[in-house]
C-alpha atoms as a PDB file:
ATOM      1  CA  UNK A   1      -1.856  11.393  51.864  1.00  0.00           C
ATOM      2  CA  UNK A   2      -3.155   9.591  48.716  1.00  0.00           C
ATOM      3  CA  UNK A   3      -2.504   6.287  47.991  1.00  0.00           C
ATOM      4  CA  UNK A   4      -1.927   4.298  44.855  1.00  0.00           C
ATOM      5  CA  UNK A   5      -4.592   1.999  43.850  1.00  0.00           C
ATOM      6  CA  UNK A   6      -3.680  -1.543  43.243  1.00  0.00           C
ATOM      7  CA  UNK A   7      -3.982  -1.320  39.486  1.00  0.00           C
ATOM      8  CA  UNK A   8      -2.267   2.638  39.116  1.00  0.00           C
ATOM      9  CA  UNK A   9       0.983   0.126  38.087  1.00  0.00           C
ATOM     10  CA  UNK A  10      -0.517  -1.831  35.399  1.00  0.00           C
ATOM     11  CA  UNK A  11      -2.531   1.235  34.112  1.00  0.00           C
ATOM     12  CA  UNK A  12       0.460   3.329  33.919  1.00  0.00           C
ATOM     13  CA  UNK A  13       2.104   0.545  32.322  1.00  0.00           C
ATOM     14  CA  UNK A  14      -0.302   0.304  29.753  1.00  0.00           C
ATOM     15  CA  UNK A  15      -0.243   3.679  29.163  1.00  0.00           C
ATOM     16  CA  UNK A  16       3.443   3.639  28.268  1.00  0.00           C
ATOM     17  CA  UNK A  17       2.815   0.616  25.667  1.00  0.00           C
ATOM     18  CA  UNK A  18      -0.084   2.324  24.335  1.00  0.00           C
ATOM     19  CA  UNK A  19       2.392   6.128  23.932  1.00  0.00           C
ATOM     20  CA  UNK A  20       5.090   3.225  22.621  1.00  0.00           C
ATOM     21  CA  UNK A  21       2.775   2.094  20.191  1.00  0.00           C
ATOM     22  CA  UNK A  22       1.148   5.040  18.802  1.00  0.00           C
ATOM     23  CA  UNK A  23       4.316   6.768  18.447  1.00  0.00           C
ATOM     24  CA  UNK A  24       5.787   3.892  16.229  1.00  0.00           C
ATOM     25  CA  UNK A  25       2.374   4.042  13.656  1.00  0.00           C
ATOM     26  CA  UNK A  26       3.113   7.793  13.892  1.00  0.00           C
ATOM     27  CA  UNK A  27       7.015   7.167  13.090  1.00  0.00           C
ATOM     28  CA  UNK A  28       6.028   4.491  10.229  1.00  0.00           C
ATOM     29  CA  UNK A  29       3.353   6.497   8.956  1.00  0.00           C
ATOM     30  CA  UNK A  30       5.210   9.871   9.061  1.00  0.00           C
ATOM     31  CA  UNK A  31       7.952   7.811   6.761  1.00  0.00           C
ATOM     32  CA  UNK A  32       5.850   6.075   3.990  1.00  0.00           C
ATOM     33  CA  UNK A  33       3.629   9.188   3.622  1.00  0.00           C
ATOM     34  CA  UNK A  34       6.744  11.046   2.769  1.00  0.00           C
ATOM     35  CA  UNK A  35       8.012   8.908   0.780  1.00  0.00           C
ATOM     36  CA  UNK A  36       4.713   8.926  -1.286  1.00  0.00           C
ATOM     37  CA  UNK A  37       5.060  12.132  -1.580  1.00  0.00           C
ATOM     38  CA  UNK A  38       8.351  12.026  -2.504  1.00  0.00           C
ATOM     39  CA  UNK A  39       7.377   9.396  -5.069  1.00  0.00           C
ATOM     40  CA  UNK A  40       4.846  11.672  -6.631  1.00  0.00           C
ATOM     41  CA  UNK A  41       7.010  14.947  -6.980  1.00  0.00           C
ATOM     42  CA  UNK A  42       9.610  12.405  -8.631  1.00  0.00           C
ATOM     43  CA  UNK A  43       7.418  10.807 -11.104  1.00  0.00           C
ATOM     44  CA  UNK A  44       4.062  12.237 -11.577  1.00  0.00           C
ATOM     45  CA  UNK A  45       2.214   8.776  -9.868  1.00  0.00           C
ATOM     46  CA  UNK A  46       1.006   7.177  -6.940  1.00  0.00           C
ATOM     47  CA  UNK A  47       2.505   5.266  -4.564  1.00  0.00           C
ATOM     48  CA  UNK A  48       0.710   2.154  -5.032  1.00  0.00           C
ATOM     49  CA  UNK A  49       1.698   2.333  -9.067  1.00  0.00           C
ATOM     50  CA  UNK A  50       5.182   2.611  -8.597  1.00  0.00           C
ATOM     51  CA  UNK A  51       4.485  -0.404  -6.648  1.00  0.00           C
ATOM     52  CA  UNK A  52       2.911  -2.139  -9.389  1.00  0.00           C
ATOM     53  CA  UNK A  53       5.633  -1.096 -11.846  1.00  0.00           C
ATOM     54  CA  UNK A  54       8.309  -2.162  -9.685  1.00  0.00           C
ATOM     55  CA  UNK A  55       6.259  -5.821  -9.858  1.00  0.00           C
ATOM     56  CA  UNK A  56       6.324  -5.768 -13.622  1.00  0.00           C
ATOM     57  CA  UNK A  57       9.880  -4.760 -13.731  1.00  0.00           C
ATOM     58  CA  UNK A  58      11.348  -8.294 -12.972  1.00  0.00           C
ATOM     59  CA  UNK A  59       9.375  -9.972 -15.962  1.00  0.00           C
ATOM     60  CA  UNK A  60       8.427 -10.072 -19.155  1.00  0.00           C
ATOM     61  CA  UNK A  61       4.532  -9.927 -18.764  1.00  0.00           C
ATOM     62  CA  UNK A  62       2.223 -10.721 -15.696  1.00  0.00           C
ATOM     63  CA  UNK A  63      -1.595 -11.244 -15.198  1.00  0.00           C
ATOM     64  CA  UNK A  64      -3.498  -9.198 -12.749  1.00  0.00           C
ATOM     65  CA  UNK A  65      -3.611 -12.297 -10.979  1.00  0.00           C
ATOM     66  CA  UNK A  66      -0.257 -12.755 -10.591  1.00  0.00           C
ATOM     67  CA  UNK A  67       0.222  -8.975 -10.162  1.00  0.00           C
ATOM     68  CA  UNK A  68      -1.984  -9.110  -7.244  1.00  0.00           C
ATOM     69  CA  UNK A  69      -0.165 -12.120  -5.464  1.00  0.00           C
ATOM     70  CA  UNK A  70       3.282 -10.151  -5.910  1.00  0.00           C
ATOM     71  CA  UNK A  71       1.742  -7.124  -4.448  1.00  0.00           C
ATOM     72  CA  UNK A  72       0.083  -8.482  -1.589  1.00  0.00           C
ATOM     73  CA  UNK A  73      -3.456  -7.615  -2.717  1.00  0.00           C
ATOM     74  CA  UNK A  74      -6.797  -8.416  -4.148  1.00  0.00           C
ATOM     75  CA  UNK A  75      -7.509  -8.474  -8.118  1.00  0.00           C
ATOM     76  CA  UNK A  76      -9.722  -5.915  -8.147  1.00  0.00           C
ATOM     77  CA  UNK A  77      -7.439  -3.174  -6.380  1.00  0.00           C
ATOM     78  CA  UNK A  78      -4.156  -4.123  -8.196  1.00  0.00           C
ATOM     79  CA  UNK A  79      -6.545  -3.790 -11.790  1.00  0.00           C
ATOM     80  CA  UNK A  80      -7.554  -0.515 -10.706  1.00  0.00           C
ATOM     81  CA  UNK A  81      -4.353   0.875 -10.745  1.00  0.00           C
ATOM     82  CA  UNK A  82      -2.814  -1.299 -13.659  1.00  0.00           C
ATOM     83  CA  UNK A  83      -6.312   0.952 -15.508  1.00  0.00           C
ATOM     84  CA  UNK A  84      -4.370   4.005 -13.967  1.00  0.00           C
ATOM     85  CA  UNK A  85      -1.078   3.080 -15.290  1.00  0.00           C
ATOM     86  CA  UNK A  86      -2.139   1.666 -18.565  1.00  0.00           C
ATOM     87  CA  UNK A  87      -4.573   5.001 -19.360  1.00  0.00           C
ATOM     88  CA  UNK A  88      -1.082   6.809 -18.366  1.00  0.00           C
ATOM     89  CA  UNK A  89       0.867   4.616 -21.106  1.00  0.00           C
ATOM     90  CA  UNK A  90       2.971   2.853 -18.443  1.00  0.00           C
ATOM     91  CA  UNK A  91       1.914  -0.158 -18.871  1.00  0.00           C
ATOM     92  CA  UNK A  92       0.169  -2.184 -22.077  1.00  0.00           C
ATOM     93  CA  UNK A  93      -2.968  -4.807 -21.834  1.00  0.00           C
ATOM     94  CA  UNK A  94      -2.792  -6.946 -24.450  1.00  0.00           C
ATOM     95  CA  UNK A  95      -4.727 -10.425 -24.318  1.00  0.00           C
ATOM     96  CA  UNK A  96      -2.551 -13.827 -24.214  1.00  0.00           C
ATOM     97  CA  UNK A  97      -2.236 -15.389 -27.717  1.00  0.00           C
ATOM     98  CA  UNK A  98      -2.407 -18.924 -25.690  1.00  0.00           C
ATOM     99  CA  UNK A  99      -5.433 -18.330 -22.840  1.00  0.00           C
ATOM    100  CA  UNK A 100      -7.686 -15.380 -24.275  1.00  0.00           C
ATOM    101  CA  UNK A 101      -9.658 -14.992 -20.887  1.00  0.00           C
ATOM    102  CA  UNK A 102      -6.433 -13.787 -19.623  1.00  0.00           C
ATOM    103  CA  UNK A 103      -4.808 -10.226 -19.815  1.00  0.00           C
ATOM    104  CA  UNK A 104      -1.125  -9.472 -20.366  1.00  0.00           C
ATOM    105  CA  UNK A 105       0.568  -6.411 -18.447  1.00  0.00           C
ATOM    106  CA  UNK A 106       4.119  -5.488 -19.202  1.00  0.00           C
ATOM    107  CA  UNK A 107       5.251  -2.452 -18.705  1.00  0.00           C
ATOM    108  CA  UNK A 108       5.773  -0.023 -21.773  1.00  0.00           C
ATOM    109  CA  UNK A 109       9.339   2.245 -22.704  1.00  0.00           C
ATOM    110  CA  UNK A 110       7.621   5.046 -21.184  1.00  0.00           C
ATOM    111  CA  UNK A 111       7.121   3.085 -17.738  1.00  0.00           C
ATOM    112  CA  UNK A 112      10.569   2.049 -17.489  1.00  0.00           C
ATOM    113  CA  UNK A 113      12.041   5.400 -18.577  1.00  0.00           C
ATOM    114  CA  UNK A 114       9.531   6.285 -14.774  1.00  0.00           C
ATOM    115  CA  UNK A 115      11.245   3.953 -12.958  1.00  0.00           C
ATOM    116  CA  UNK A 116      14.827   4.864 -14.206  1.00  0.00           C
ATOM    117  CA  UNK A 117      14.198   7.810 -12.067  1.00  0.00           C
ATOM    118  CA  UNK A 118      11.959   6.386  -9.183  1.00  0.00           C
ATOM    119  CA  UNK A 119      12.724   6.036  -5.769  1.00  0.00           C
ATOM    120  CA  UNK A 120      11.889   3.291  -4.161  1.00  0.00           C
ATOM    121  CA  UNK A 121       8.412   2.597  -3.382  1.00  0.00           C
ATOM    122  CA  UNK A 122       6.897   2.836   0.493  1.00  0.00           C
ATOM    123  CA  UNK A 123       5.212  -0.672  -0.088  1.00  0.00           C
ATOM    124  CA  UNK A 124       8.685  -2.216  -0.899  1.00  0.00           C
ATOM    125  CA  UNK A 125      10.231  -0.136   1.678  1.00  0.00           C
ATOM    126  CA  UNK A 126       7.175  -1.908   4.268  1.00  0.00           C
ATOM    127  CA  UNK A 127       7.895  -5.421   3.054  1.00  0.00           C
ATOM    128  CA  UNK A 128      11.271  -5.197   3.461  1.00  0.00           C
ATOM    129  CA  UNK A 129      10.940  -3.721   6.790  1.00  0.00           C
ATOM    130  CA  UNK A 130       9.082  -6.805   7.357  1.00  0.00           C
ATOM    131  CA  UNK A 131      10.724  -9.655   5.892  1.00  0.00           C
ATOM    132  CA  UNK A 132      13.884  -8.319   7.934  1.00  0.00           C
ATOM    133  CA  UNK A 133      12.043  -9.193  11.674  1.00  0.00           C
ATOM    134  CA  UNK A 134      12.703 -12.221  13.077  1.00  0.00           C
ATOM    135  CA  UNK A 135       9.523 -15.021  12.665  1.00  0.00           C
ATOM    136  CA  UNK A 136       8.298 -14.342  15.833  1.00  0.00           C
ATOM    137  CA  UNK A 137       8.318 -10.917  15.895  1.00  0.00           C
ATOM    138  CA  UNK A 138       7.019 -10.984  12.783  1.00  0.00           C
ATOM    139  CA  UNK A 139       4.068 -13.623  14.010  1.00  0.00           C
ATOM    140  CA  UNK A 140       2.992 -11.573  16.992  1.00  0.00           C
ATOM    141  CA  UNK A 141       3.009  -8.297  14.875  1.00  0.00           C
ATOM    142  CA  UNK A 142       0.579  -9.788  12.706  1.00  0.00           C
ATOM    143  CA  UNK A 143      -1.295 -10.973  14.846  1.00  0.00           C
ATOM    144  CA  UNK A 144      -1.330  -7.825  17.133  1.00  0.00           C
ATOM    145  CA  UNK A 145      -2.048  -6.004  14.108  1.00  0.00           C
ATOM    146  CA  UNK A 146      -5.051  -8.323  13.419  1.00  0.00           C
ATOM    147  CA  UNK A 147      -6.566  -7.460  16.895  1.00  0.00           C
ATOM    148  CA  UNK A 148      -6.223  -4.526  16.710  1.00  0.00           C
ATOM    149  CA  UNK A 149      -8.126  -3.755  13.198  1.00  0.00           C
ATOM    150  CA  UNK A 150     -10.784  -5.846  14.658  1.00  0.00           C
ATOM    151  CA  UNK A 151     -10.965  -3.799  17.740  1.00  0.00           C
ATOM    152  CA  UNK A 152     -11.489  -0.359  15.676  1.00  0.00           C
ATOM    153  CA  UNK A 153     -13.755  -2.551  13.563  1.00  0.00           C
ATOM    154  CA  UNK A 154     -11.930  -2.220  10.127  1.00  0.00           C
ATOM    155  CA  UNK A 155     -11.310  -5.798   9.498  1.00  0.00           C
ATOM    156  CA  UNK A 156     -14.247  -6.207   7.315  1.00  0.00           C
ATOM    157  CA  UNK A 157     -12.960  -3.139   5.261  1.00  0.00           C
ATOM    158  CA  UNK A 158     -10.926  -3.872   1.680  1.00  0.00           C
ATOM    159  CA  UNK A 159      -6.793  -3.748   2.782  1.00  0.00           C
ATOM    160  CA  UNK A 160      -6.103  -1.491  -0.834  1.00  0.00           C
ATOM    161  CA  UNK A 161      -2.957  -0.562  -2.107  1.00  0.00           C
ATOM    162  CA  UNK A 162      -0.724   1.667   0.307  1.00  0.00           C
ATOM    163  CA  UNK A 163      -1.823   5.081  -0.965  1.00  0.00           C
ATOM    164  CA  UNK A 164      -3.690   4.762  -4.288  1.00  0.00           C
ATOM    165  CA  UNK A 165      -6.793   6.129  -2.263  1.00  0.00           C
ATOM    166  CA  UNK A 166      -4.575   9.771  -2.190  1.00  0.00           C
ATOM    167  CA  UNK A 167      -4.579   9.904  -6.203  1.00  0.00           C
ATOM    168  CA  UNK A 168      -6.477  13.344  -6.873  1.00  0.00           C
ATOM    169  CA  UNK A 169     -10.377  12.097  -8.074  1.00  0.00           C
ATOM    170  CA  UNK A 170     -11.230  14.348 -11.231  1.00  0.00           C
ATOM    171  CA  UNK A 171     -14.065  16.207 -10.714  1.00  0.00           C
ATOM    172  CA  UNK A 172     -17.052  15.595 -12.676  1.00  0.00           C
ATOM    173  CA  UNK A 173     -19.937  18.199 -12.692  1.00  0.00           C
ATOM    174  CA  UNK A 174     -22.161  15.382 -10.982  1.00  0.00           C
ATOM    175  CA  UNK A 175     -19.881  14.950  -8.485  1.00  0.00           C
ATOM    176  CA  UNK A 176     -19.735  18.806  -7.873  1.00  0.00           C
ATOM    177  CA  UNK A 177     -23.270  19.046  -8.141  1.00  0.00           C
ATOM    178  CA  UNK A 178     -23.513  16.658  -4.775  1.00  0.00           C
ATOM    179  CA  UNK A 179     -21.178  18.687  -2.710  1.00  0.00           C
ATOM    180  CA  UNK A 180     -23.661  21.021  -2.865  1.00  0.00           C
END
């Protein structure tokens, strides 16, 4: 006869939270990767600019500054695909008349005739996810969340936009030359 050891309990129990957890990333994950595909079979961009054009579509102009506060991000990953958008002729950089250290993004006819046609964007569909949980769910998700990128030791690692990193790179024949 075998007998349980005074911890089988708790380790099983963990077990199930861990299964409980990992099947909810794999449920959330499963549904925004879809939907970014989804996004780019409907509209020939990412994810993460559909994002950015959704941003722009509730104002007249914005700065990458202010772009990256309404998207939740850094400067330097919202300008990267504001470049995207604006090489795409989504979007137009012009500099302000009034502060000329500061750029001016509004989003061109061609941008809006994109989101005429978009569905919604997996960020938005996150965030508003989010902002429906009650505070305190919402405060110990964020801070479980928090653990647990420092436990697989990603916390030092940039937090870009949800899916700009799945745009197809162009191939260059340097970068070809290095797979090899």
């Amino acid at each position: 006869m075998t007998t349980a050891s005074p911890n089988s309990g708790s380790a099983h129990s963990a077990r199930r939270e861990i299964s409980t957890a990992v099947n909810a990333f794999r449920r959330i994950l499963r549904a925004l990767r879809l939907a970014s595909t989804e996004t780019q079979a409907a509209t020939g961009i990412s994810a993460a600019q559909l994002f950015v054009l959704w941003a722009l579509s509730d104002q007249r102009t914005a700065s990458l500054s202010e772009l990256a506060q309404q998207t939740l991000t850094d400067r330097s990953s919202v300008a990267a695909v504001v470049d995207r958008l604006a090489h795409a002729g989504l979007v137009s950089r012009t500099t302000d008349p009034t502060d000329r250290r500061r750029a001016s993004i509004s989003i061109t006819r061609a941008g809006s005739t994109v989101l005429s046609a978009a569905p919604r964007a997996p960020t938005s569909m996150l965030m508003e996810a989010l902002e429906a949980l009650p505070a305190d769910q919402l405060l110990t998700l964020s801070t479980g969340l928090s653990a647990l990128t420092d436990a697989m030791g990603l916390s030092d690692q940039p937090a870009a936009m949800l899916f700009e990193d799945d745009v197809p790179k162009r191939r260059t024949s340097s970068s070809i030359a290095k797979r090899k």
